[in-house]
C-alpha atoms as a PDB file:
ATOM      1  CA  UNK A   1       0.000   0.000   0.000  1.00  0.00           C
ATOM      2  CA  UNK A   2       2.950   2.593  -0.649  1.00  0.00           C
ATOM      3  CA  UNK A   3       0.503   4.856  -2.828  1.00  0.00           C
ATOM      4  CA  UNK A   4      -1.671   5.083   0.048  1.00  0.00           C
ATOM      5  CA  UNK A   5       0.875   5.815   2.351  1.00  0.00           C
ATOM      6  CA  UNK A   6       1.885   8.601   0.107  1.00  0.00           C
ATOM      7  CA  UNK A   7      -1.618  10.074   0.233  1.00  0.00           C
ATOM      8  CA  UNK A   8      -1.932  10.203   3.964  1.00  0.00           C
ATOM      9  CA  UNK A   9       1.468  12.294   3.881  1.00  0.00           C
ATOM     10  CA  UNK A  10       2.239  14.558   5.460  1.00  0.00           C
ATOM     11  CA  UNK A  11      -0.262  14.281   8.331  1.00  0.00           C
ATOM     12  CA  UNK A  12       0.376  10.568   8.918  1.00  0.00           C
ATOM     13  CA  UNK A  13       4.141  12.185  10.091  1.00  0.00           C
ATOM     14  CA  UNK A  14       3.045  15.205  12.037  1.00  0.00           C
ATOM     15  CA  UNK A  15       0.433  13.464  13.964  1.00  0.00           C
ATOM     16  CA  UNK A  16       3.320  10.469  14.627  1.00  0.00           C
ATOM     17  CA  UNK A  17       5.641  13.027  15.973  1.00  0.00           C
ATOM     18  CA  UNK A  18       3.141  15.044  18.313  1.00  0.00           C
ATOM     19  CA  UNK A  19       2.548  11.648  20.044  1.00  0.00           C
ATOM     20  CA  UNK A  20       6.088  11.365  20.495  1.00  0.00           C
ATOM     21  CA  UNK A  21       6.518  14.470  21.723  1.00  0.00           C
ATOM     22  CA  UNK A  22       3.385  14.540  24.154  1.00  0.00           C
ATOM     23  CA  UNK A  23       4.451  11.212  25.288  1.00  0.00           C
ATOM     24  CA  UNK A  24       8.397  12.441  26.440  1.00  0.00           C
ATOM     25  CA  UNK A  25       6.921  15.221  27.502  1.00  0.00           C
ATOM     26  CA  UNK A  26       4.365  13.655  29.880  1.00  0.00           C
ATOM     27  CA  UNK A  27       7.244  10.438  30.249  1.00  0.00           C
ATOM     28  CA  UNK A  28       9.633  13.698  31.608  1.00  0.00           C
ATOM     29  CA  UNK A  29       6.920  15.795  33.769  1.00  0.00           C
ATOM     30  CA  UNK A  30       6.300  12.419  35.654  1.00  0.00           C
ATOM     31  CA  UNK A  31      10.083  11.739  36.533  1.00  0.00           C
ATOM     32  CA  UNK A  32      10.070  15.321  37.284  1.00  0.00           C
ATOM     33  CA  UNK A  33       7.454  15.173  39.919  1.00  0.00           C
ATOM     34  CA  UNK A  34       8.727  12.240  41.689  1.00  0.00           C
ATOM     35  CA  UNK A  35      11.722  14.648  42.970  1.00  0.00           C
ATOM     36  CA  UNK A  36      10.174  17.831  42.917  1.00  0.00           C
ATOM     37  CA  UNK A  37       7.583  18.222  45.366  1.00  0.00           C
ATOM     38  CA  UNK A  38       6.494  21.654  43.116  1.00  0.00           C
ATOM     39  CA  UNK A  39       5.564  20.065  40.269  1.00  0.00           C
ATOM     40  CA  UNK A  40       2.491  17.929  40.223  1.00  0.00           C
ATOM     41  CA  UNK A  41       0.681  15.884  37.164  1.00  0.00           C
ATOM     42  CA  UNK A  42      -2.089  17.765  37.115  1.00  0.00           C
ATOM     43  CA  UNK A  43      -3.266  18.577  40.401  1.00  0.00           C
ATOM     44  CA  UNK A  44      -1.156  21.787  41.963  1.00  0.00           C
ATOM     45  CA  UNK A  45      -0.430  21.937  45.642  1.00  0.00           C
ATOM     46  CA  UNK A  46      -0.924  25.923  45.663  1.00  0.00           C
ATOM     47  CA  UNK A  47      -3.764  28.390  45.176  1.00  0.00           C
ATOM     48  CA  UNK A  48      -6.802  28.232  42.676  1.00  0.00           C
ATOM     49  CA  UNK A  49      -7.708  31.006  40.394  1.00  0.00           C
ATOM     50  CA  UNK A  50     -11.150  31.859  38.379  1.00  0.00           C
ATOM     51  CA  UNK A  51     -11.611  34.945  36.832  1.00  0.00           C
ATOM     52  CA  UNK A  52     -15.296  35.584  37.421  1.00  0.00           C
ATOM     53  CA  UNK A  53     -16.322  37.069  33.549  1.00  0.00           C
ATOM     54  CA  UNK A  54     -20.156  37.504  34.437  1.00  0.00           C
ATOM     55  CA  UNK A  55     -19.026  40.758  36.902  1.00  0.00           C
ATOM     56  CA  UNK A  56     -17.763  43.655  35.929  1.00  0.00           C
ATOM     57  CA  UNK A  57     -17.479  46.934  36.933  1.00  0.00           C
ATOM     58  CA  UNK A  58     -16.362  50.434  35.353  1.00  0.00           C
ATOM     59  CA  UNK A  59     -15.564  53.933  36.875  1.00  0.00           C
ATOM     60  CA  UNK A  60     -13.776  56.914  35.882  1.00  0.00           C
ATOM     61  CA  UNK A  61     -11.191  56.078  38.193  1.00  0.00           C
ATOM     62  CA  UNK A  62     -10.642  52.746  36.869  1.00  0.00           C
ATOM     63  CA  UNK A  63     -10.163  54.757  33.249  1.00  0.00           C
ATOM     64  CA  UNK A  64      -7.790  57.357  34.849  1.00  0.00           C
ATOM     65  CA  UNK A  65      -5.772  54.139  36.071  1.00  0.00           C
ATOM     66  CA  UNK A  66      -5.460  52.312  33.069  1.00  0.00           C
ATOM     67  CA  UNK A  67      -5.081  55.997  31.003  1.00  0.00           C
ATOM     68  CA  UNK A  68      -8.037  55.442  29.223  1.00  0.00           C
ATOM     69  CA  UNK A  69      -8.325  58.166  25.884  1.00  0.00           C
ATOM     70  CA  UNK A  70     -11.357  60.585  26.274  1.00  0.00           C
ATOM     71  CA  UNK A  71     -14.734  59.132  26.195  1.00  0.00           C
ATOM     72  CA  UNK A  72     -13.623  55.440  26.297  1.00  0.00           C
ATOM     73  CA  UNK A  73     -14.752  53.290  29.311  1.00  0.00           C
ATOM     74  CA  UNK A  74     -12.774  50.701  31.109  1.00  0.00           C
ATOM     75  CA  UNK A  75     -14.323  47.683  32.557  1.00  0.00           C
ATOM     76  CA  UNK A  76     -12.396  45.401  35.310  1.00  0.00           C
ATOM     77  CA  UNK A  77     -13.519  41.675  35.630  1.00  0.00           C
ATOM     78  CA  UNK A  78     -12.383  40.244  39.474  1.00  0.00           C
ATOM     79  CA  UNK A  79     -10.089  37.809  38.965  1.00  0.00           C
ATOM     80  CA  UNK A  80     -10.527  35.189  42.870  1.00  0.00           C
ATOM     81  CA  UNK A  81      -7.955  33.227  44.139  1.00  0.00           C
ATOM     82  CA  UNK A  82      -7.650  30.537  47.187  1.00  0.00           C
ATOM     83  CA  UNK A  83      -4.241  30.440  48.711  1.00  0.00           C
ATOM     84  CA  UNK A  84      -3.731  27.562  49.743  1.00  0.00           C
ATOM     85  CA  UNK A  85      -7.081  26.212  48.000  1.00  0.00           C
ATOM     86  CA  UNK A  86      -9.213  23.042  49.425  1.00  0.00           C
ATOM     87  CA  UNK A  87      -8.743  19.642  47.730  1.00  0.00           C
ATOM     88  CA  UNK A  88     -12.254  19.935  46.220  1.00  0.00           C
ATOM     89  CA  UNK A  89     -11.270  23.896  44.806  1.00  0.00           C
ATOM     90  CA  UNK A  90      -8.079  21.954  43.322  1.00  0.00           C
ATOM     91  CA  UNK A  91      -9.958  19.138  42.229  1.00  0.00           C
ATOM     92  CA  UNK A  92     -12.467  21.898  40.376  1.00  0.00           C
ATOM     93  CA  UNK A  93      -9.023  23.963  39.169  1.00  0.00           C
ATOM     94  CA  UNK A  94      -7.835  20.432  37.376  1.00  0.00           C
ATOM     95  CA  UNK A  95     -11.269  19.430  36.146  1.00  0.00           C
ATOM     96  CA  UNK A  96     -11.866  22.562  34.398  1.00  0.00           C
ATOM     97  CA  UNK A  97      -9.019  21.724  32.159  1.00  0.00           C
ATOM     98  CA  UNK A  98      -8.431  17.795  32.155  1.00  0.00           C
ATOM     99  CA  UNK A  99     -11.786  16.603  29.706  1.00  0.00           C
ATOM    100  CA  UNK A 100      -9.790  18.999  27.092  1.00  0.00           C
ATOM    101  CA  UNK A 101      -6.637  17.034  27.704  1.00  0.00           C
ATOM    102  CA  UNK A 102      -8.167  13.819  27.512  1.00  0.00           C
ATOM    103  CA  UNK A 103     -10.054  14.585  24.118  1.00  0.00           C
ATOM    104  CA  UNK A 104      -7.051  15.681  22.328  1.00  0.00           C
ATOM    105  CA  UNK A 105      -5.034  12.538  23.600  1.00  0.00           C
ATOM    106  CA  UNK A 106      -7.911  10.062  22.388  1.00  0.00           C
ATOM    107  CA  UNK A 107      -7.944  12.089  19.135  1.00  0.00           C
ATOM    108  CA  UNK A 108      -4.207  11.782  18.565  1.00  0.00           C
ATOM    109  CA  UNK A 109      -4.537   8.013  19.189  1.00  0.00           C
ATOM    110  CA  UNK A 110      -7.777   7.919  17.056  1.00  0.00           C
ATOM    111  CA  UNK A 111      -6.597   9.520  14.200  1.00  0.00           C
ATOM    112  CA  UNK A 112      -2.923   7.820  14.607  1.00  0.00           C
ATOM    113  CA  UNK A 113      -4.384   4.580  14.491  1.00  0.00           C
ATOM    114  CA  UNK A 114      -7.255   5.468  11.264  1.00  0.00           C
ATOM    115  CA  UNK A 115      -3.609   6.464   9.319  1.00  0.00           C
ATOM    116  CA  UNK A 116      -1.968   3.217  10.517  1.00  0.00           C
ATOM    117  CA  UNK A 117      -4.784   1.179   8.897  1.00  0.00           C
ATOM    118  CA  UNK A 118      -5.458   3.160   5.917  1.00  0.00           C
ATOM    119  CA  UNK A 119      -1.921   3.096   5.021  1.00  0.00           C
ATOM    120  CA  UNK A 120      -1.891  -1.023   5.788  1.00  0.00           C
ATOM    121  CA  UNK A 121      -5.402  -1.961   4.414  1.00  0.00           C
ATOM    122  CA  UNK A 122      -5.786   0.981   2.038  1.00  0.00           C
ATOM    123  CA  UNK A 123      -7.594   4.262   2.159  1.00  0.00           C
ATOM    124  CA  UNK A 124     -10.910   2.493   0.118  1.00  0.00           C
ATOM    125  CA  UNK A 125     -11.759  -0.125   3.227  1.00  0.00           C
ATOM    126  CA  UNK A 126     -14.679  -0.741   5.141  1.00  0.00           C
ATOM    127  CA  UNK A 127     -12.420  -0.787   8.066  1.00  0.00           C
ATOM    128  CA  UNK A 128     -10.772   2.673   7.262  1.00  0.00           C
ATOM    129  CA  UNK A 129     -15.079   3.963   7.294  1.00  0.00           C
ATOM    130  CA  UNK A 130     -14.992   2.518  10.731  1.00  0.00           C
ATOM    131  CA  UNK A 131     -11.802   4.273  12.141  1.00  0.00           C
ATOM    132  CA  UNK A 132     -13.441   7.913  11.013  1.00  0.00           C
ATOM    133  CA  UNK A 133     -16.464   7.140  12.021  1.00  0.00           C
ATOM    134  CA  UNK A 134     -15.139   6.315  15.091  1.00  0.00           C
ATOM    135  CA  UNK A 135     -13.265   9.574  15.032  1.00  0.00           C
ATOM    136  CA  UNK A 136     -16.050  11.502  14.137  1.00  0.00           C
ATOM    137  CA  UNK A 137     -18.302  10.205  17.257  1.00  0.00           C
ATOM    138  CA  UNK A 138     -15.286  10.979  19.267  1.00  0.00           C
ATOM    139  CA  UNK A 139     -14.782  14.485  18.227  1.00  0.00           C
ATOM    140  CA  UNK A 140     -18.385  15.207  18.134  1.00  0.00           C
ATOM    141  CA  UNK A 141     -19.475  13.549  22.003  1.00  0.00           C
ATOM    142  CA  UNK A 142     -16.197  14.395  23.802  1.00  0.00           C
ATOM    143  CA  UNK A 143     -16.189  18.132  22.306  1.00  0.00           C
ATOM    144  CA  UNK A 144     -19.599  18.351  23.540  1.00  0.00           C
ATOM    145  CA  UNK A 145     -18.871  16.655  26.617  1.00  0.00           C
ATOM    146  CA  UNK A 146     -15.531  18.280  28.091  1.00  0.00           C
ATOM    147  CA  UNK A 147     -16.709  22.033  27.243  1.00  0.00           C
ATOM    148  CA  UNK A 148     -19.875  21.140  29.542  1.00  0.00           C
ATOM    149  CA  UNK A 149     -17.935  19.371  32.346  1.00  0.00           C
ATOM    150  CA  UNK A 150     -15.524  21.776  32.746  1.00  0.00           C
ATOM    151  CA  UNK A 151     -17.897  24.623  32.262  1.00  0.00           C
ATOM    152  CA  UNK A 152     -19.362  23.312  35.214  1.00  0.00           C
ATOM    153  CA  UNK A 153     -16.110  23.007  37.071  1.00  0.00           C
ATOM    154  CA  UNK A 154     -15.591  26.405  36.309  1.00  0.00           C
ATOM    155  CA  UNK A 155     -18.718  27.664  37.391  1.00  0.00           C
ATOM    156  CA  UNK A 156     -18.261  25.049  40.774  1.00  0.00           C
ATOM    157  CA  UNK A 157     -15.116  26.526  41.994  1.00  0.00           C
ATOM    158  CA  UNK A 158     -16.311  30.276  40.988  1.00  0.00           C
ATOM    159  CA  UNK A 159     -19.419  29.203  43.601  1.00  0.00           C
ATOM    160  CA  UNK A 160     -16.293  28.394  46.602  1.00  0.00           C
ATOM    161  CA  UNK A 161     -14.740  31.779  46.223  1.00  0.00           C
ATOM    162  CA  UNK A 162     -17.302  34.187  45.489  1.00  0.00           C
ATOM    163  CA  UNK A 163     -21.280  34.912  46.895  1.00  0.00           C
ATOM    164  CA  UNK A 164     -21.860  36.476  43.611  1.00  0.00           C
ATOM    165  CA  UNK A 165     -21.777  33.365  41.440  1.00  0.00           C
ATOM    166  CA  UNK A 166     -23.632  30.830  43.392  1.00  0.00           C
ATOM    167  CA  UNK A 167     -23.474  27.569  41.433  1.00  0.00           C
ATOM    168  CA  UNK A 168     -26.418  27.442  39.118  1.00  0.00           C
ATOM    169  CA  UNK A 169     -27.332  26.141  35.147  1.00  0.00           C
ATOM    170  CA  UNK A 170     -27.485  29.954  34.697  1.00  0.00           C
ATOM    171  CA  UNK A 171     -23.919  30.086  35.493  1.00  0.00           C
ATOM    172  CA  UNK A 172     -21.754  27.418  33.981  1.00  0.00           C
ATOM    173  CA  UNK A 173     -24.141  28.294  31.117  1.00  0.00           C
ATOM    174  CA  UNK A 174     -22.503  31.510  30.487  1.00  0.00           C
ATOM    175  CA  UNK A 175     -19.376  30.108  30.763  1.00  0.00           C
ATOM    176  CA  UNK A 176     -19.829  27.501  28.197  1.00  0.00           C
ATOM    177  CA  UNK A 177     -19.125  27.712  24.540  1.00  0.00           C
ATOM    178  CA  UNK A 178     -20.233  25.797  22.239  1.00  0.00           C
ATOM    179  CA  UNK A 179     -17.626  24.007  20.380  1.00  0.00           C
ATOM    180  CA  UNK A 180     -18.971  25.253  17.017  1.00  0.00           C
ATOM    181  CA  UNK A 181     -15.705  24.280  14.976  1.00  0.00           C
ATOM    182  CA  UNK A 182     -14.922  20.513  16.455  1.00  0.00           C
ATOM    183  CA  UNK A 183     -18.486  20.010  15.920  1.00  0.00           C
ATOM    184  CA  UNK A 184     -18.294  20.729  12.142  1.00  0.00           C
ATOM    185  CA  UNK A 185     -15.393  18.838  11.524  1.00  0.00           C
ATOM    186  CA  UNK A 186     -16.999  15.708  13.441  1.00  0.00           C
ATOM    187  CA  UNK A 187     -19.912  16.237  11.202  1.00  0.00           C
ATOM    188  CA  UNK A 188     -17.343  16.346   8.540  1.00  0.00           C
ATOM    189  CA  UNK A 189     -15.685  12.916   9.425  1.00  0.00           C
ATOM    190  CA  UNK A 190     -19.038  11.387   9.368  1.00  0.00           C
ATOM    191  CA  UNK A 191     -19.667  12.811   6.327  1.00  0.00           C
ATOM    192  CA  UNK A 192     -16.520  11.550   4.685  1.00  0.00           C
ATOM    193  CA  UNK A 193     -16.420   7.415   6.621  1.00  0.00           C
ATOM    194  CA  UNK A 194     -20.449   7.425   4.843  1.00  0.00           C
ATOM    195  CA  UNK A 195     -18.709   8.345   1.350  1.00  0.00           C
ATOM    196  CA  UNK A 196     -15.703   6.164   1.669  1.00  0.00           C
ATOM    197  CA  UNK A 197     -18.027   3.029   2.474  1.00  0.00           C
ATOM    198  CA  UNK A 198     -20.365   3.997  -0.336  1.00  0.00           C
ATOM    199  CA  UNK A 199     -17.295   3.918  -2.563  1.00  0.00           C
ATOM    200  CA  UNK A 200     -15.730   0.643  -0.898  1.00  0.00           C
ATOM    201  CA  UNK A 201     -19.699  -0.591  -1.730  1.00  0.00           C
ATOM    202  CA  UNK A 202     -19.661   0.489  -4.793  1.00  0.00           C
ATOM    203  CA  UNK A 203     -15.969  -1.051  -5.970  1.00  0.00           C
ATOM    204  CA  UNK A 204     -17.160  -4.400  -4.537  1.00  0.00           C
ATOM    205  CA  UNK A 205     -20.320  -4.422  -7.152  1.00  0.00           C
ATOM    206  CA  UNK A 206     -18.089  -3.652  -9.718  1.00  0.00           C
ATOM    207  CA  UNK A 207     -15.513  -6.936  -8.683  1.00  0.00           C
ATOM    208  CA  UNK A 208     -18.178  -9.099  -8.660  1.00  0.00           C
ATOM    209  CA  UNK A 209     -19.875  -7.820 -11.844  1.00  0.00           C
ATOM    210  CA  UNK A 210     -16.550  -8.454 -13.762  1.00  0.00           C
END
């Protein structure tokens, strides 16, 4: 399959090599950690920040502070931190980031393995259909799913440092955004694994008609 290898170039490499990389990188923060007690996979052993972007507040002093030109308003948003913050505000700090973390690792692996195959089996296989569609579902329900658990995270720990942003569906609503952009390109895989198996359909007709 050295044509089809060809075609999957030069994504096939760059995806191989930002495994690599993550995986050192990850391999190194770990042997890192064990000897110093600052550094922490993960989970940090100081103080919690959220910036709370729901509040904000202007004045003209806060304009004469940040020499603001004439007739232009400045508005600050309160940025809370806990120092040293509970286990559940760190466990809220790491969960508003990890579901992001996790998605692009099981994408990387995803889309490493749909090359592997395509490249071995050929890009026209049922079983190359399957790996996108796989990837596709992935993309599309872990998108979805880590923007709304770590909006909620987010929202959580905002709840343990301020009386202003009790925790509410109000609230980790407005800190959610819709992952408009993974969601088209997971509509896209889909798209593309239902046209590859038509065509791998379609080849097989034409094999058996000859």
């Amino acid at each position: 399959m050295t044509e089809d290898s060809k075609l999957l170039e030069p994504l096939s490499t760059v995806v191989s090599g930002v495994l690599r990389l993550l995986t050192g990188l990850l391999v190194g923060w770990f042997i890192l950690s064990l000897f110093d007690t600052g550094v922490h996979l993960g989970w940090s052993g100081g103080g919690v920040c959220v910036t709370a972007d729901s509040i904000s507040v202007g004045s003209g002093e806060t304009a004469a502070v940040f020499d603001a030109r004439a007739g232009v308003d400045v508005m600050t948003i309160p940025r809370y931190c806990a120092s040293p913050g509970s286990t559940y505000q760190r466990f809220l700090d790491a969960l508003g980031s990890l579901p992001s973390f996790v998605l692009l690792i099981g994408g990387l692996l995803l889309l490493s393995r749909l090359l592997r195959g395509a490249a071995r089996d050929g890009v026209h296989h049922r079983l190359t259909a399957q790996r996108l569609r796989r990837l596709g579902w992935w993309l599309l329900c872990g998108s979805l799913a880590a923007g709304i658990i770590e909006a909620n995270a987010r929202a959580a720990l905002s709840a343990t440092l301020t009386h202003l942003t009790p925790f509410s569906p109000g609230a980790w609503l407005s800190t959610w955004t819709p992952p408009y952009l993974a969601i088209l390109a997971a509509l896209g895989l889909l798209t593309f694994a239902r046209i590859v198996r038509a065509g791998v359909t379609m080849r097989e007709d034409l094999e058996g008609t000859v």
